[in-house]
Protein backbone atom coordinates (compact mmCIF):
# COMPACT_ATOMS: atom_id res chain seq x y z
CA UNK A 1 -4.67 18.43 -1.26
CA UNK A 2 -7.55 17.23 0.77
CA UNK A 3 -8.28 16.62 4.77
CA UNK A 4 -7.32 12.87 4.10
CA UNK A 5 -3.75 13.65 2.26
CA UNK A 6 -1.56 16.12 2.37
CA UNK A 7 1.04 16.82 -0.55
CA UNK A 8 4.31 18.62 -0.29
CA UNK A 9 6.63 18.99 -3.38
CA UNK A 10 10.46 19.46 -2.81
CA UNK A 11 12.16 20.19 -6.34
CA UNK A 12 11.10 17.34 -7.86
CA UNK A 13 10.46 14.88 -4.99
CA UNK A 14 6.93 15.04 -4.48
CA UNK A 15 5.60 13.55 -1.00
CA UNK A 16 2.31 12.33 -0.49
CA UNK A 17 1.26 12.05 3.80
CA UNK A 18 -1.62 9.73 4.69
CA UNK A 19 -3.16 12.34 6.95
CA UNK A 20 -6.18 10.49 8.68
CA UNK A 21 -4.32 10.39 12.10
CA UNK A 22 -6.83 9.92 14.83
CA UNK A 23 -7.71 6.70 12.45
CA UNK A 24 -4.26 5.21 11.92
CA UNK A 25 -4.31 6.65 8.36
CA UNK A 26 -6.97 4.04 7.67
CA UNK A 27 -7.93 4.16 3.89
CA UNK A 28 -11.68 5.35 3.45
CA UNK A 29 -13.22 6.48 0.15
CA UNK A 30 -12.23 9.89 0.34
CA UNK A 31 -8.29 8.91 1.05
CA UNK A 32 -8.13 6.35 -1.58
CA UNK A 33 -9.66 8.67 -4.37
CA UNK A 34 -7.34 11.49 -3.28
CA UNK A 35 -4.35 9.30 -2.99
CA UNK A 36 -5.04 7.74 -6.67
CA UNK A 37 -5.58 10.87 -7.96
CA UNK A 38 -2.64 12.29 -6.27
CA UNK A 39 -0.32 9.54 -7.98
CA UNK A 40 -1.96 9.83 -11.44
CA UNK A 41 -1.58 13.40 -11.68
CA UNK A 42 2.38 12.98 -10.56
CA UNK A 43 3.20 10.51 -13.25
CA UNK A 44 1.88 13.12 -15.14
CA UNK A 45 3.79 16.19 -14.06
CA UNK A 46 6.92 16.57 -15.46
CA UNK A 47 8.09 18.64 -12.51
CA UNK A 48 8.60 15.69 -10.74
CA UNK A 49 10.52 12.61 -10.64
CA UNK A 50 9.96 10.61 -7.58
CA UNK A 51 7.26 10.31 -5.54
CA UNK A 52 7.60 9.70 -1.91
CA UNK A 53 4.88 7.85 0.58
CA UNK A 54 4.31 8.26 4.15
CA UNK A 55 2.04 8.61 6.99
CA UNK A 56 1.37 11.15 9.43
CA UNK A 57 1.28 10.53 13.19
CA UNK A 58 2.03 7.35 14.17
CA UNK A 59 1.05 5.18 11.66
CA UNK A 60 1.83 4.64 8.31
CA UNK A 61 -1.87 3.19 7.55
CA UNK A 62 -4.24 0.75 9.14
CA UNK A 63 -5.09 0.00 5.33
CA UNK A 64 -8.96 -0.27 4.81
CA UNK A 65 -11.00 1.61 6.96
CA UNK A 66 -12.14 -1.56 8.96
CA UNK A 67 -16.14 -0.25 9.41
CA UNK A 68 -16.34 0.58 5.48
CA UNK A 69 -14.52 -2.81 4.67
CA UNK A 70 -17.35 -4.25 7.21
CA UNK A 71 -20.32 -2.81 5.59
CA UNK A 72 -19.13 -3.76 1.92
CA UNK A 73 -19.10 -7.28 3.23
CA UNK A 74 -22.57 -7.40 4.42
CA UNK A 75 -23.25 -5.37 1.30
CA UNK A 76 -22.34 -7.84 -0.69
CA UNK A 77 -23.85 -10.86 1.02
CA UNK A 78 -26.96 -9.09 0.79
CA UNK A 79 -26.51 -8.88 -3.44
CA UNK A 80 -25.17 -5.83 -4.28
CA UNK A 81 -23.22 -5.39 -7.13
CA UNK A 82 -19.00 -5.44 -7.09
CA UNK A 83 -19.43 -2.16 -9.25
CA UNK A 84 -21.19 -0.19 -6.23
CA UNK A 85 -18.80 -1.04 -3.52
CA UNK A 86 -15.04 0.19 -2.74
CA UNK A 87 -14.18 2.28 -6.02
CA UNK A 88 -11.57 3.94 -3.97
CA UNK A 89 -9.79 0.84 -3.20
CA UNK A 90 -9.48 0.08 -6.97
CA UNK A 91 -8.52 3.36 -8.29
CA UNK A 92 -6.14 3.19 -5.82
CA UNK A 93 -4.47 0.25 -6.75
CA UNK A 94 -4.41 0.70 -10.31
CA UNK A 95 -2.42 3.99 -9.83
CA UNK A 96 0.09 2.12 -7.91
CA UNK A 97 0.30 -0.52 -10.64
CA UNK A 98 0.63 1.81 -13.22
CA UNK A 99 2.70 4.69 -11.70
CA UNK A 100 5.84 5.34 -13.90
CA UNK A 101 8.22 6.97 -11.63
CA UNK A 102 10.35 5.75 -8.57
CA UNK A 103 8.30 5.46 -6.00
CA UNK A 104 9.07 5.18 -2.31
CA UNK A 105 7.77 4.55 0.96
CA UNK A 106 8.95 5.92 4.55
CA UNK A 107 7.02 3.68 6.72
CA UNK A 108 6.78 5.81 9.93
CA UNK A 109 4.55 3.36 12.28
CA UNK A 110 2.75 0.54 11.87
CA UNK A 111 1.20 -0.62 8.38
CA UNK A 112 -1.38 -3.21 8.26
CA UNK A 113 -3.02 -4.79 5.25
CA UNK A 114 -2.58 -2.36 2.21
CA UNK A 115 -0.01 -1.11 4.61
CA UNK A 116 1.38 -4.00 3.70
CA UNK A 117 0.54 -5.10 0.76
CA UNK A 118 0.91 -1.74 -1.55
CA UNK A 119 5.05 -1.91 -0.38
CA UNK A 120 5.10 -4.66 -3.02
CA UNK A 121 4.47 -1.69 -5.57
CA UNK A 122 7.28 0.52 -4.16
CA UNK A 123 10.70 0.66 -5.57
CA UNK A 124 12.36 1.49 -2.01
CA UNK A 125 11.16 0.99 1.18
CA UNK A 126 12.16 2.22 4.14
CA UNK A 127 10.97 1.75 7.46
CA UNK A 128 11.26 3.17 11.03
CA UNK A 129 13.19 0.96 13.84
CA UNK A 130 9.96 0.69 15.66
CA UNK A 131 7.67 0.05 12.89
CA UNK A 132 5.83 -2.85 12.55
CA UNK A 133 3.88 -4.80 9.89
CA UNK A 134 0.87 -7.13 9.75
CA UNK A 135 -1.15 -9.15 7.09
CA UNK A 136 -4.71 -9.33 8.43
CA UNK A 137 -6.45 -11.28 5.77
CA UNK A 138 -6.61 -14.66 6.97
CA UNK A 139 -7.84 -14.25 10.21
CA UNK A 140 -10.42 -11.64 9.02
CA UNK A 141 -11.41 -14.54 6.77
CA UNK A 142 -10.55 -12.75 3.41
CA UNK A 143 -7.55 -12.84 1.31
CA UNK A 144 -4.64 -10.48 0.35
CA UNK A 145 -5.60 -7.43 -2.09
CA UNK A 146 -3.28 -5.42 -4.18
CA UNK A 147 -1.45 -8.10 -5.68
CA UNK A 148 0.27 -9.32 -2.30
CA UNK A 149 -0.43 -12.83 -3.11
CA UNK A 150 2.29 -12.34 -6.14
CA UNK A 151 4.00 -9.40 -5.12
CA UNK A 152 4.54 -10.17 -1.29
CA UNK A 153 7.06 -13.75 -1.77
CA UNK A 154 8.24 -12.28 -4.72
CA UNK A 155 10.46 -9.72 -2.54
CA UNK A 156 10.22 -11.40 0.57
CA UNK A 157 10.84 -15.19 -0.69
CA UNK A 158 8.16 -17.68 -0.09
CA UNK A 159 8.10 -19.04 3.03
CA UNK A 160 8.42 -15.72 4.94
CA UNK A 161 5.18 -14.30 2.81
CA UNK A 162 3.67 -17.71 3.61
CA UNK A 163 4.28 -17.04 6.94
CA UNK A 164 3.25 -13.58 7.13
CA UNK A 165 -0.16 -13.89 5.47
CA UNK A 166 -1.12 -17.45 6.96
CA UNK A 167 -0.28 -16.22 10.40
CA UNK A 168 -1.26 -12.63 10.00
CA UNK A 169 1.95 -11.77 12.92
CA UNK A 170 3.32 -8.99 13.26
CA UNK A 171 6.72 -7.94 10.73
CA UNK A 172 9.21 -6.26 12.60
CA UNK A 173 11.23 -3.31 10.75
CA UNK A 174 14.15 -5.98 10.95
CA UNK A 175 12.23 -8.82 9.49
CA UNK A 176 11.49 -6.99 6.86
CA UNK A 177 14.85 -6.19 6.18
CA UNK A 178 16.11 -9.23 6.38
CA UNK A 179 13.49 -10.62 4.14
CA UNK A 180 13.78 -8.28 1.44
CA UNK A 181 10.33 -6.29 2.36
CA UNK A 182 12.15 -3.09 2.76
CA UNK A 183 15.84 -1.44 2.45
CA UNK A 184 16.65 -0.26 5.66
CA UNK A 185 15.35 0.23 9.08
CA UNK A 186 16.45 3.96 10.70
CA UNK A 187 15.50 5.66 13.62
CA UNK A 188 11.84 7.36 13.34
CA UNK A 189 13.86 10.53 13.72
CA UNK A 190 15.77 10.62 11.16
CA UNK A 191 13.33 8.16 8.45
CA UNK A 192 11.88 11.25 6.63
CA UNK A 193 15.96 12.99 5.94
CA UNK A 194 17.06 9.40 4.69
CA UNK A 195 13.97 8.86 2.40
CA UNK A 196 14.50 12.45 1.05
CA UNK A 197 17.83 11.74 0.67
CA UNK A 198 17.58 9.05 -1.48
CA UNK A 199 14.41 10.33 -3.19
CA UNK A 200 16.76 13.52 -4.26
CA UNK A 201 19.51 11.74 -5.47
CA UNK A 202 17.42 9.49 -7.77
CA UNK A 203 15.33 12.89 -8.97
CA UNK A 204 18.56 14.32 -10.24
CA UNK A 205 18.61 12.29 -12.71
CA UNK A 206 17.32 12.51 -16.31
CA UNK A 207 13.27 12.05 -15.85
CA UNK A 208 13.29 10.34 -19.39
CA UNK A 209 15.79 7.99 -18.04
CA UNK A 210 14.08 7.27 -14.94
CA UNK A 211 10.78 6.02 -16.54
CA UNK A 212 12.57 4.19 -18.75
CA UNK A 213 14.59 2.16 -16.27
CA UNK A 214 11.02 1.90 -14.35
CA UNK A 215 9.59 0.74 -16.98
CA UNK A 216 12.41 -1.76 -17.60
CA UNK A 217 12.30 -3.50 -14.25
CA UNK A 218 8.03 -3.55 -13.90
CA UNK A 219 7.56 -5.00 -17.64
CA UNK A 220 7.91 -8.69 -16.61
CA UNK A 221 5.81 -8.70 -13.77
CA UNK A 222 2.63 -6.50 -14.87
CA UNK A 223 0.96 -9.18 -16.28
CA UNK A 224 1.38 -11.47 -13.40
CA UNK A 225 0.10 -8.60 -11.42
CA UNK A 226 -2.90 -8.05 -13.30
CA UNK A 227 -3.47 -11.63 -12.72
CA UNK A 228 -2.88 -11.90 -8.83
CA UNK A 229 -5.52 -9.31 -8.97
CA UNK A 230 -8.07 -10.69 -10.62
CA UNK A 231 -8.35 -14.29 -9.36
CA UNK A 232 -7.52 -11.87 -5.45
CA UNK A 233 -10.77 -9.96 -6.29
CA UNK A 234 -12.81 -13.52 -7.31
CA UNK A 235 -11.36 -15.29 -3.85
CA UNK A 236 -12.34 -12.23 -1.90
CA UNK A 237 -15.76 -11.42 -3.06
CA UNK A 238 -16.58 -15.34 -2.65
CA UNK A 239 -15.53 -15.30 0.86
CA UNK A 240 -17.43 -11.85 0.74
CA UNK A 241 -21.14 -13.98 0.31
CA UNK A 242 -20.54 -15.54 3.40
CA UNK A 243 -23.52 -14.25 5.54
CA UNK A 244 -21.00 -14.14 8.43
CA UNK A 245 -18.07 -12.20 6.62
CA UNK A 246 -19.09 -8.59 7.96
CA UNK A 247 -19.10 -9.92 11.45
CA UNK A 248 -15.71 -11.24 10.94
CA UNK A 249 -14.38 -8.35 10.04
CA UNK A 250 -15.88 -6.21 12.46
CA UNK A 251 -14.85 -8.25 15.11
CA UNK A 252 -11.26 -6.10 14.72
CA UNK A 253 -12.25 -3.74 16.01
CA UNK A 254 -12.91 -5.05 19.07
């Protein structure tokens, strides 16, 4: 446990809480090396099963912190080195990519970039009646991260990812129901009890079992994650050089 994330285990639900509150649950270093750590060392445990994600307060996560993500770009238009900048953000995703057990998310509030983008990684996702959801990238002059350029129309279809990440509008909890993005919308008051629900019934099953069927229905797309990645990561640190790109991005948070 650190100030940026709080863990609570139930039997063998295990739920990790985005606790950066007074900054929407924005991802800084700190948060995303806790949170990666957090989900490597429960794919590890074999005291639990499923691992549940949410926020605290009324977000589920601004995604990156938009003054770090600011300073990396005029970072790296000034010729620093990929390998210096945003670790977090990279240990972070590679946890999600690789995490063997169930995972799910209880959007609570808004989610907004890798709020976004790192539901493509969850198994289940559910999501608060008054939650909302927004792609940035385009209008910050970047690209989608975390695979959402694969993972994104392959659960929501196409033209409603197309939509979403061109347009960088808000999703609405029933958009992304209706698109596929997530399972259910429930009242914020009772979101939590349903995820836990659902998070205990899957944990009572056999663990072996569990990663196995995981396993099962990730094998066909890791590859074309892994991909999405990398040519995500070359689009976004071209755009990066542009002199202009840190002023862009700053300019949200205006």
């Amino acid at each position: 446990m650190t100030e940026t994330l709080r863990i609570e285990d139930d039997g063998a639900v295990r739920t990790l809480v985005f606790a950066r509150p007074e900054a929407a649950n924005a991802f800084n270093e700190e948060l995303y090396h806790a949170a990666a750590r957090a989900l490597r060392d429960a794919a590890s445990d074999d005291g639990v099963s499923v691992v549940l994600l949410t926020g605290e307060g009324r977000a589920f996560t601004a995604g990156t912190d938009i003054k770090e993500m600011a300073e990396i770009a005029r970072d790296h238009a000034a010729g620093r080195s990929d390998q210096e900048m945003g670790s977090g953000f990279v240990a972070l995703v590679d946890a999600l990519a690789e995490f063997t057990k169930p995972l799910i998310a209880a959007v609570n509030g808004s989610g907004v970039g890798l709020g976004i983008t790192m539901l493509g990684h969850c198994d289940v996702v559910l999501i608060a009646e008054h939650a909302r959801l927004m792609a940035p990238f385009a209008s910050m002059g970047v690209v989608p991260e975390a695979a959402g350029s694969y993972l994104l129309p392959a659960r929501m279809g196409h033209q409603q990812a197309a939509l979403a990440l061109f347009t960088g509008n808000w999703v609405t909890a029933e958009e992304a129901v209706r698109c596929g993005l997530a399972l259910r919308a429930c009242p914020a008051e009772t979101l939590l009890d349903t995820a836990r629900g659902i998070a205990g019934e899957i944990a009572a099953k056999p663990l072996a079992s569990l990663v196995a069927t995981k396993e099962l229905i990730v094998a066909s797309r890791r590859e074309e994650v892994r991909r999405a990645r990398e040519r995500e990561d070359a689009a976004f640190a071209r755009l990066l050089g542009d002199a202009a790109a840190g002023d862009r991005i700053a300019s949200r948070l205006g």
